[in-house]
Protein backbone atom coordinates (compact mmCIF):
# COMPACT_ATOMS: atom_id res chain seq x y z
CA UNK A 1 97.16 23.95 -104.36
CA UNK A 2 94.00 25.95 -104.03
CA UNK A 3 93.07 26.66 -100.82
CA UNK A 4 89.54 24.80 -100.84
CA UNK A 5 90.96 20.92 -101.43
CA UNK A 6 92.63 21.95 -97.60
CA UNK A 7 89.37 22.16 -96.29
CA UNK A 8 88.69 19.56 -93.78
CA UNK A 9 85.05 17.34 -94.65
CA UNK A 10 84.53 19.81 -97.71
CA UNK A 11 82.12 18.57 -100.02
CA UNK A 12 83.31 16.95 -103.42
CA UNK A 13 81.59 17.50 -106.61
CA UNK A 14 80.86 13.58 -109.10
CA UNK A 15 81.90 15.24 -111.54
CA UNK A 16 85.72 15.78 -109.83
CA UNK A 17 85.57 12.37 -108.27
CA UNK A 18 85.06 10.71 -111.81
CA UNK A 19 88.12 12.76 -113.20
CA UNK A 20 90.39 12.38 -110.45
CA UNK A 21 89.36 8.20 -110.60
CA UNK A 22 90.05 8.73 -114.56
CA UNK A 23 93.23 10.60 -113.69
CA UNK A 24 95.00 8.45 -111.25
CA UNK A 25 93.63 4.85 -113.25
CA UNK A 26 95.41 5.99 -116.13
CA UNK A 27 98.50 6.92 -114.99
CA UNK A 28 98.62 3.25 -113.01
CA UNK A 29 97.29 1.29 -116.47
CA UNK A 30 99.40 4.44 -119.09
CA UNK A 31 96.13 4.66 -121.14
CA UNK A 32 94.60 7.90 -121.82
CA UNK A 33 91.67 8.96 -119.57
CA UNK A 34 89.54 10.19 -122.01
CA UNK A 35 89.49 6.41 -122.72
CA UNK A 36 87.81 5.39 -119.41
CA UNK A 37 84.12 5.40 -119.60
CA UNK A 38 82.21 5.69 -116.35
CA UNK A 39 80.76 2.42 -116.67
CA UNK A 40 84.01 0.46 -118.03
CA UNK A 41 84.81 -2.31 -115.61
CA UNK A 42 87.90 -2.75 -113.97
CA UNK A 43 88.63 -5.98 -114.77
CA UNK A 44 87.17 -6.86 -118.07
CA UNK A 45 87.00 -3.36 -119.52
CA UNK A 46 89.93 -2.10 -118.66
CA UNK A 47 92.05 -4.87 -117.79
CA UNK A 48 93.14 -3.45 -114.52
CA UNK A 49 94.13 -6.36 -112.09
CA UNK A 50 94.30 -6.33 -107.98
CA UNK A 51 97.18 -4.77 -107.96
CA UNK A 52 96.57 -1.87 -109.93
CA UNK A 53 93.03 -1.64 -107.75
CA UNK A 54 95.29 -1.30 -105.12
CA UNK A 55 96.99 1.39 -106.78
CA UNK A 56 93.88 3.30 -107.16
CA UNK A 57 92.69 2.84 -103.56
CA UNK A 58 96.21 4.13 -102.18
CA UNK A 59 96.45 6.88 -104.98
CA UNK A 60 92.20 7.93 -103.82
CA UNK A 61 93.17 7.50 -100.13
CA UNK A 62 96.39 9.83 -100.53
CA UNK A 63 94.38 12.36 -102.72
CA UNK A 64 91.19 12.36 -100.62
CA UNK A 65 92.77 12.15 -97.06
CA UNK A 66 93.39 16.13 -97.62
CA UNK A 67 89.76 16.74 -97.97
CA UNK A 68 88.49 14.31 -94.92
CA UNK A 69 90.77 13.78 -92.52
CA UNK A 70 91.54 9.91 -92.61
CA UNK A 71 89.76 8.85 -95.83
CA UNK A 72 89.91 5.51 -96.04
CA UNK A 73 87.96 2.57 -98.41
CA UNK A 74 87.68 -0.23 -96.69
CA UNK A 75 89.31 -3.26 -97.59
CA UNK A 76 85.53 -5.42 -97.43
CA UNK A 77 84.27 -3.07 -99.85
CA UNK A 78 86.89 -3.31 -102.10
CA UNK A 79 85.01 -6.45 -104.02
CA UNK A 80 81.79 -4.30 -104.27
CA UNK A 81 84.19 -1.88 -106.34
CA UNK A 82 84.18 -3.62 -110.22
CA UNK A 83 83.46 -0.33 -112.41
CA UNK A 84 84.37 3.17 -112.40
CA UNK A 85 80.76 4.58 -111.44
CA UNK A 86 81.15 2.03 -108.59
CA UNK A 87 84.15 3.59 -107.09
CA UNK A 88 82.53 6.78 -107.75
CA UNK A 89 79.76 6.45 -105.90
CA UNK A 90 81.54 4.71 -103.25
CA UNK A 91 83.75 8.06 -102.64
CA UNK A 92 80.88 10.41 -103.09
CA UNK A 93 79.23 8.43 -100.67
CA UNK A 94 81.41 8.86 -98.24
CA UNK A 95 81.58 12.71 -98.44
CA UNK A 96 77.32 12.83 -97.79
């Protein structure tokens, strides 16, 4: 792995956030990411369902946790997360 997604609090770029969201979705749904717009919802869009959001938070916690020490989303903002751009933003968020 390149040496900069070691680096402890580095900043993350939206753009990477959206693909690695894309990325790890659609190997938990097996669709193509190409296929998931930034603004699909989870739920009626895409039909992901809790457990697959659960999926995606363990799968962004695992894949984040090497960039800030201890990433973590919250399990109360969890129902705030219904879109892609929302879980986005929530990450990039985060990393501010």
């Amino acid at each position: 792995m390149p040496a900069e997604t070691h680096m402890e609090g580095a900043p993350i770029e939206r753009d990477e956030v959206l693909d690695l969201v894309r990325e790890r979705l659609a190997d938990i749904l097996e669709i193509e990411p190409a296929g998931i717009a930034e603004g699909a919802s989870f739920a009626d869009d895409l039909g992901a369902d809790s457990l697959a959001l659960i999926e995606l938070v363990e799968a962004l916690e695992e894949e984040l946790s090497e960039r800030s020490s201890g990433f973590r989303i919250d399990d109360d903002d969890l129902e705030d997360l219904r879109t892609v751009r929302d879980a986005v933003d929530y990450v990039v968020s985060r990393f501010d």
